[in-house]
C-alpha atoms as a PDB file:
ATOM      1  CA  UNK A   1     -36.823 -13.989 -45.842  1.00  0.00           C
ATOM      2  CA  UNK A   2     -35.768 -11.423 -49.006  1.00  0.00           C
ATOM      3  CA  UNK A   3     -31.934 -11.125 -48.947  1.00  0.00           C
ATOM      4  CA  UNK A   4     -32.245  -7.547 -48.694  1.00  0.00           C
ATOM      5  CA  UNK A   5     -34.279  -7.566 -45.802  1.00  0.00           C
ATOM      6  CA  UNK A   6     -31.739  -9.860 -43.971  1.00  0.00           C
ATOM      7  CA  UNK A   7     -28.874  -7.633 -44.873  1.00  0.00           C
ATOM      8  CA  UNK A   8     -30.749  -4.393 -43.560  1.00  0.00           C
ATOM      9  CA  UNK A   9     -31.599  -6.356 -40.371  1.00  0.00           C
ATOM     10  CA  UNK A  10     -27.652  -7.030 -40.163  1.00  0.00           C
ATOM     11  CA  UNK A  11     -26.482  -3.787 -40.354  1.00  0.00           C
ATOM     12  CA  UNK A  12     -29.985  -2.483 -37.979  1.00  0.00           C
ATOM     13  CA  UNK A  13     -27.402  -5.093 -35.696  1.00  0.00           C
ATOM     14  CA  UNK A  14     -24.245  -4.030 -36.536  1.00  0.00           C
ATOM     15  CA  UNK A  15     -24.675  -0.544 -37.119  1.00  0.00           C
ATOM     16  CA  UNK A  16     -20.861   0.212 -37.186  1.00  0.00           C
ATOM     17  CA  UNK A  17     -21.190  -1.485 -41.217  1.00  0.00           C
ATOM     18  CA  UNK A  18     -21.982  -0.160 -43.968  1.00  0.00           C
ATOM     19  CA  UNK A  19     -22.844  -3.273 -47.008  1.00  0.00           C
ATOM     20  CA  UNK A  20     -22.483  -2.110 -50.603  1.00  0.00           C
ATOM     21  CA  UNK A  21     -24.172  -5.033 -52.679  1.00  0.00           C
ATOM     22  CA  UNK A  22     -23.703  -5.423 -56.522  1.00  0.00           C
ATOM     23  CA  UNK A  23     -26.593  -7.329 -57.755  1.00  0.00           C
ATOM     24  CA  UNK A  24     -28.775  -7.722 -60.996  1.00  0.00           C
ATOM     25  CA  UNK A  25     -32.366  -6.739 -60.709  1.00  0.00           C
ATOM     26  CA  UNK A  26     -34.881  -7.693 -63.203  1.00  0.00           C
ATOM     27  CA  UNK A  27     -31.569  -7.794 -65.517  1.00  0.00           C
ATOM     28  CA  UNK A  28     -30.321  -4.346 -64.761  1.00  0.00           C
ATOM     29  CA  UNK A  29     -27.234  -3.654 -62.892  1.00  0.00           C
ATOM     30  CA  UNK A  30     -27.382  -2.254 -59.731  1.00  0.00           C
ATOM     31  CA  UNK A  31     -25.348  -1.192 -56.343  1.00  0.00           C
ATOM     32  CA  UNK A  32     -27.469  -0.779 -53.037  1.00  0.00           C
ATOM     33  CA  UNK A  33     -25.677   0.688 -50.307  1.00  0.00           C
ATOM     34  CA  UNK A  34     -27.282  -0.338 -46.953  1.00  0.00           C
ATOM     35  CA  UNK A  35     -26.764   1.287 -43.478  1.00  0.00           C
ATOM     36  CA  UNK A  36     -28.789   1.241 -40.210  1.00  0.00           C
ATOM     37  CA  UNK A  37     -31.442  -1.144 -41.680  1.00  0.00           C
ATOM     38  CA  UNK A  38     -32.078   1.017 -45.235  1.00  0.00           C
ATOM     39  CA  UNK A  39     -31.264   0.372 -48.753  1.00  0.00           C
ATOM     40  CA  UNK A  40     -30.363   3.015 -51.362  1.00  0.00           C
ATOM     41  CA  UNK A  41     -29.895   2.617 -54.992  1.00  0.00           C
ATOM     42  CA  UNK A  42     -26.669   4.333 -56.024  1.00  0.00           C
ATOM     43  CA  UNK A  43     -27.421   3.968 -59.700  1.00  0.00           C
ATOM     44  CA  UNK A  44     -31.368   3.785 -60.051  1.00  0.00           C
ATOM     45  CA  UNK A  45     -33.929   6.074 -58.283  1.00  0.00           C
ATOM     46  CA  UNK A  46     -34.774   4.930 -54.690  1.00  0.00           C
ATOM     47  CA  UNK A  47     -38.613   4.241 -53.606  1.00  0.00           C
ATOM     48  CA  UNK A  48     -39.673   7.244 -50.977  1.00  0.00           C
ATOM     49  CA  UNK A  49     -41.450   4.350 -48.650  1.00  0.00           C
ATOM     50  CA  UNK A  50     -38.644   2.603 -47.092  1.00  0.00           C
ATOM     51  CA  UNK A  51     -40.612  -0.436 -46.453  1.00  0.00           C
ATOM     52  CA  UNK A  52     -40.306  -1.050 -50.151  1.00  0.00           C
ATOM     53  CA  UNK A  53     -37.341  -3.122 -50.768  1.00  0.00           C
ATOM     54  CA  UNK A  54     -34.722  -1.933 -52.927  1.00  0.00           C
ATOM     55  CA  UNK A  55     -33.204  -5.253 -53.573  1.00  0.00           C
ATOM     56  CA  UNK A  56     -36.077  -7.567 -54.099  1.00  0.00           C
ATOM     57  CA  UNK A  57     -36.899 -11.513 -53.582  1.00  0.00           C
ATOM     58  CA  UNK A  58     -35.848 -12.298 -57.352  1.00  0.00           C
ATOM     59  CA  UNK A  59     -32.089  -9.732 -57.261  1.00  0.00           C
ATOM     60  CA  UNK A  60     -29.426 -11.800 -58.210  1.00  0.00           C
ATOM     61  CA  UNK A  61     -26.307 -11.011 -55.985  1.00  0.00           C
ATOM     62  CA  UNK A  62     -23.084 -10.275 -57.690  1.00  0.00           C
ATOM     63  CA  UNK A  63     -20.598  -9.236 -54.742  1.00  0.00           C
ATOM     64  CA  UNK A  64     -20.899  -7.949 -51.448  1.00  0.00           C
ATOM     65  CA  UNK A  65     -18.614  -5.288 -49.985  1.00  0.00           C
ATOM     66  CA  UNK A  66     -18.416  -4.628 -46.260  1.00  0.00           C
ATOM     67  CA  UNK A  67     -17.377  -1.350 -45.232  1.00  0.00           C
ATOM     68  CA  UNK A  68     -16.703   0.888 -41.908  1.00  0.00           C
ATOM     69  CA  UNK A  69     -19.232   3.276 -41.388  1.00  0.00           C
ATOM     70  CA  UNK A  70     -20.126   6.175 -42.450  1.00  0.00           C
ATOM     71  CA  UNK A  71     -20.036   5.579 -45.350  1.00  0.00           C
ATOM     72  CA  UNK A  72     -17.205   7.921 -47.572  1.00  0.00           C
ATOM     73  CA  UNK A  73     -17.543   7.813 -51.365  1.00  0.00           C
ATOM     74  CA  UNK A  74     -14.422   9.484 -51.867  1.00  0.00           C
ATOM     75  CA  UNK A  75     -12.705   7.054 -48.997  1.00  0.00           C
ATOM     76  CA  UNK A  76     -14.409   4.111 -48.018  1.00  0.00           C
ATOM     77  CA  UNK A  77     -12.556   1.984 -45.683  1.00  0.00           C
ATOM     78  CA  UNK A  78     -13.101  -1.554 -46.706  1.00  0.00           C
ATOM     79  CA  UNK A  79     -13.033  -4.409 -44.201  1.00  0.00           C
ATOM     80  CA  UNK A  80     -14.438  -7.337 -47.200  1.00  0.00           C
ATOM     81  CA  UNK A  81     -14.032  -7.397 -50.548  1.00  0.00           C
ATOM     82  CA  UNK A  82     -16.533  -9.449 -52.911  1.00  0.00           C
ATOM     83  CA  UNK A  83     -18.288 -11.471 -50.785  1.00  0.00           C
ATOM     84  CA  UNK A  84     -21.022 -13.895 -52.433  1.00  0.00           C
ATOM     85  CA  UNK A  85     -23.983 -14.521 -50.879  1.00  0.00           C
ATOM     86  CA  UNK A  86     -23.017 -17.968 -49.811  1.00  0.00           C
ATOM     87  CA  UNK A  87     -19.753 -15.835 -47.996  1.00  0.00           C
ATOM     88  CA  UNK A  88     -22.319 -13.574 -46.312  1.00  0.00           C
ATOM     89  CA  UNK A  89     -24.707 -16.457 -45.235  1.00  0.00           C
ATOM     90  CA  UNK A  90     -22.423 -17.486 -42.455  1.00  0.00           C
ATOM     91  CA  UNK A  91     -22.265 -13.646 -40.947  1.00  0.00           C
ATOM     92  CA  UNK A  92     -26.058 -13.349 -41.131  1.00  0.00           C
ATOM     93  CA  UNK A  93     -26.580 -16.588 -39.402  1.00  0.00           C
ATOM     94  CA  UNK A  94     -24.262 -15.720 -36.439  1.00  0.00           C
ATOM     95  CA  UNK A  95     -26.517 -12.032 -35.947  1.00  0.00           C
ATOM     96  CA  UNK A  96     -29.324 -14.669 -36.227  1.00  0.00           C
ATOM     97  CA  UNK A  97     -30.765 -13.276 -39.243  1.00  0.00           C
END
């Protein structure tokens, strides 16, 4: 399954999260913010159809941050820092995703 797809389906399951991903996409720089199963770009525009994927099969993922929701740009509370995707693997597995 496309990483981004499993990380929407983890926060569709803990909806209490809020995942701000740093990845590379087709060699671009990019942070996706995903809540309640839906990815935004914060930094490149956003397709309108939300069953295209924001972070796609090929993304390379830089860091993983896992925050309290809602989401607060001016305050975001935090709970991980940096995660790789081999740190989030474990988490995913346990919501069976």
């Amino acid at each position: 399954m496309n990483p981004g797809l499993r990380l929407e389906q983890y926060t569709l399951r803990r909806p209490e999260l809020v995942l701000l991903v740093r990845a590379v996409i087709d060699g671009e720089e990019d942070e996706v913010l995903i809540f309640r199963g839906f990815s935004s770009s914060l930094m490149h525009p956003t397709a309108a159809d939300p069953e295209v994927p924001v972070l796609p099969e090929t993304a390379e993922i830089q860091a993983i941050d896992i925050m309290a929701g809602p989401y607060k740009p001016a305050a975001p509370q935090y709970l991980q820092r940096g995660l790789s995707w081999a740190d989030m693997l474990p988490l995913l597995e346990d919501m069976g995703v």
